[in-house]
Protein backbone atom coordinates (compact mmCIF):
# COMPACT_ATOMS: atom_id res chain seq x y z
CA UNK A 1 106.50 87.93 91.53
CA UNK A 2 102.70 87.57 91.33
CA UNK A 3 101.09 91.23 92.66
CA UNK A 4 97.77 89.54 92.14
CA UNK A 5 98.27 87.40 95.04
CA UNK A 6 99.81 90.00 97.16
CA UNK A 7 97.04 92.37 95.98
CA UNK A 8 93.93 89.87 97.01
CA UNK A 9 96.07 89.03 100.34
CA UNK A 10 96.27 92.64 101.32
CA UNK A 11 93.03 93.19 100.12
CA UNK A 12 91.40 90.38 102.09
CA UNK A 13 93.07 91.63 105.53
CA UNK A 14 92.06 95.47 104.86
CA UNK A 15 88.72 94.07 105.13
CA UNK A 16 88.74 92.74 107.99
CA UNK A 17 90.69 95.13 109.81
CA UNK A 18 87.84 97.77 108.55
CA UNK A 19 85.37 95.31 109.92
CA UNK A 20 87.37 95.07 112.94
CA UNK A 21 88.02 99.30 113.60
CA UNK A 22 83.77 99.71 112.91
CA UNK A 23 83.62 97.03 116.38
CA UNK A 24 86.21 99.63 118.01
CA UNK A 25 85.35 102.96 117.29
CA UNK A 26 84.35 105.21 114.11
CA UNK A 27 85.98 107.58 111.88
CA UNK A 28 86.06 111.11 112.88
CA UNK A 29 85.92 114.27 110.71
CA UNK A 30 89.77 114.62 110.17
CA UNK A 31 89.57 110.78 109.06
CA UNK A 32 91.19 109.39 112.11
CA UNK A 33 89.60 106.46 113.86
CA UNK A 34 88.30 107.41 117.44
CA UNK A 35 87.51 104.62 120.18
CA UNK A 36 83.86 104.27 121.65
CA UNK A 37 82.49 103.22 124.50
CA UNK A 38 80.86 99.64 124.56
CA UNK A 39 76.96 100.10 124.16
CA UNK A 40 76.82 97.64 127.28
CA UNK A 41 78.38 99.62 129.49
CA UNK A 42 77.26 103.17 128.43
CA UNK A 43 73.13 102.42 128.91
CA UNK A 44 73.43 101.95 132.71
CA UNK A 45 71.52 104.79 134.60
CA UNK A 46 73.02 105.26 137.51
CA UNK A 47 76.73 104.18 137.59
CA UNK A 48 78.99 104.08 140.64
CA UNK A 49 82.58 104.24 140.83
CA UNK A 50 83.07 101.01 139.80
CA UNK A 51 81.05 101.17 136.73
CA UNK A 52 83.25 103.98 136.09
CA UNK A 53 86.47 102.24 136.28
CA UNK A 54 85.18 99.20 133.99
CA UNK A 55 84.38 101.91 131.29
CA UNK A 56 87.58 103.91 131.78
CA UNK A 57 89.81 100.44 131.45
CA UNK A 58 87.17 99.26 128.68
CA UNK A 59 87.63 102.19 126.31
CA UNK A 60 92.05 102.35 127.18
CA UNK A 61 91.72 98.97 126.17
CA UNK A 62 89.54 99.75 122.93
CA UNK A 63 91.67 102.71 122.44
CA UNK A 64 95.04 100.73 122.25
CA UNK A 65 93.40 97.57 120.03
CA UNK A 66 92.23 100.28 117.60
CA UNK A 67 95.33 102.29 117.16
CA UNK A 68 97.37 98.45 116.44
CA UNK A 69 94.95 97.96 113.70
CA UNK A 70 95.23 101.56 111.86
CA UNK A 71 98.65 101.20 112.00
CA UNK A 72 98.09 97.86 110.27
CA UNK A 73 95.44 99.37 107.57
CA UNK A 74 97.97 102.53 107.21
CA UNK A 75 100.49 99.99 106.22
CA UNK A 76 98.42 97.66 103.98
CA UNK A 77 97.29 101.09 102.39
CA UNK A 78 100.73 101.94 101.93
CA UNK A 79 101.58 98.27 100.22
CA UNK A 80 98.58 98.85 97.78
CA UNK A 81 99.16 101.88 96.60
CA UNK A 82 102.48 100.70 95.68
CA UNK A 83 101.44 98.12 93.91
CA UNK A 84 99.36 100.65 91.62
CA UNK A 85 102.51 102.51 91.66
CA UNK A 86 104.47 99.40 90.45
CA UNK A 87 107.39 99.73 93.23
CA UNK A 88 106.12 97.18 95.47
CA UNK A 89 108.20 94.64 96.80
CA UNK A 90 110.97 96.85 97.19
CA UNK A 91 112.83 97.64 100.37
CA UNK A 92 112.27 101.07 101.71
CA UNK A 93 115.27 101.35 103.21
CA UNK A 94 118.26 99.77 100.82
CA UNK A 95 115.91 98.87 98.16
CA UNK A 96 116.79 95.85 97.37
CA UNK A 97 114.03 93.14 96.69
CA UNK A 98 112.06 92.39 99.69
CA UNK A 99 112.71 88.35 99.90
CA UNK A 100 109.25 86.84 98.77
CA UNK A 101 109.00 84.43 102.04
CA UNK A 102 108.72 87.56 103.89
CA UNK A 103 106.19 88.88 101.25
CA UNK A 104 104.15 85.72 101.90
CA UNK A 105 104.26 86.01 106.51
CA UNK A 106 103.42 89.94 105.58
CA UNK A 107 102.58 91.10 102.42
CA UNK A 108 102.75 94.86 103.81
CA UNK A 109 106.36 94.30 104.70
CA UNK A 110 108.17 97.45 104.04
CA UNK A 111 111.77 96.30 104.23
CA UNK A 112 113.93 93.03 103.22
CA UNK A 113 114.68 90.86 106.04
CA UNK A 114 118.43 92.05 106.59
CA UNK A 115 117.33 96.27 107.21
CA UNK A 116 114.18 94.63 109.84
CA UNK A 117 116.76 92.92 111.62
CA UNK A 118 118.86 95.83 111.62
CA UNK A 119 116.16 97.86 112.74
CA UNK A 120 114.92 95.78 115.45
């Protein structure tokens, strides 16, 4: 198995998720990403209540997109630090070899194809 490749993959996405989570929101002091508004919306004077609603169902909607994509950076974090840690490729859960087609859909796949479908 070549890390390198699964190492410049992961690499490649964390980026753009990062780029991705800075459109969404910004890091707070505990390190957790935290949705903003959209500038657009939030330099309006006077609002009424449909302003309101647009920027309450603007920022759910930012608030959900940004949470999907730290999950995905938590779990590209977790494949890269395994890599440094030399177990990666390895299924979490009956750690057997996680089968490289998988590797290549998702290269932060945490289990083999047979414990996913048993946990799906």
């Amino acid at each position: 198995m070549n890390l390198d490749i699964y190492k410049t993959k992961l690499m490649t996405e964390k980026k753009l998720l990062e780029e991705e989570l800075i459109g969404l929101g910004q890091v707070d002091k505990t390190g957790d990403w935290k949705a903003t508004p959209e500038n657009d919306l939030n330099n309006q004077e006077v609002e009424d209540f449909g302003d309101q609603a647009d920027k309450a169902t603007d920022f759910e909607e930012r608030s959900s997109k940004l949470d999907l994509l730290e999950s995905r950076l938590s779990d590209i974090d977790e494949a890269l630090e395994k890599i440094e840690n030399k177990n990666y490729g390895s299924c979490e859960i009956c750690e057997n070899q996680i089968e490289e087609d998988r590797l290549e859909v998702n290269p932060a796949a945490p289990t083999c194809k047979q414990c996913m479908e048993k946990n799906v």
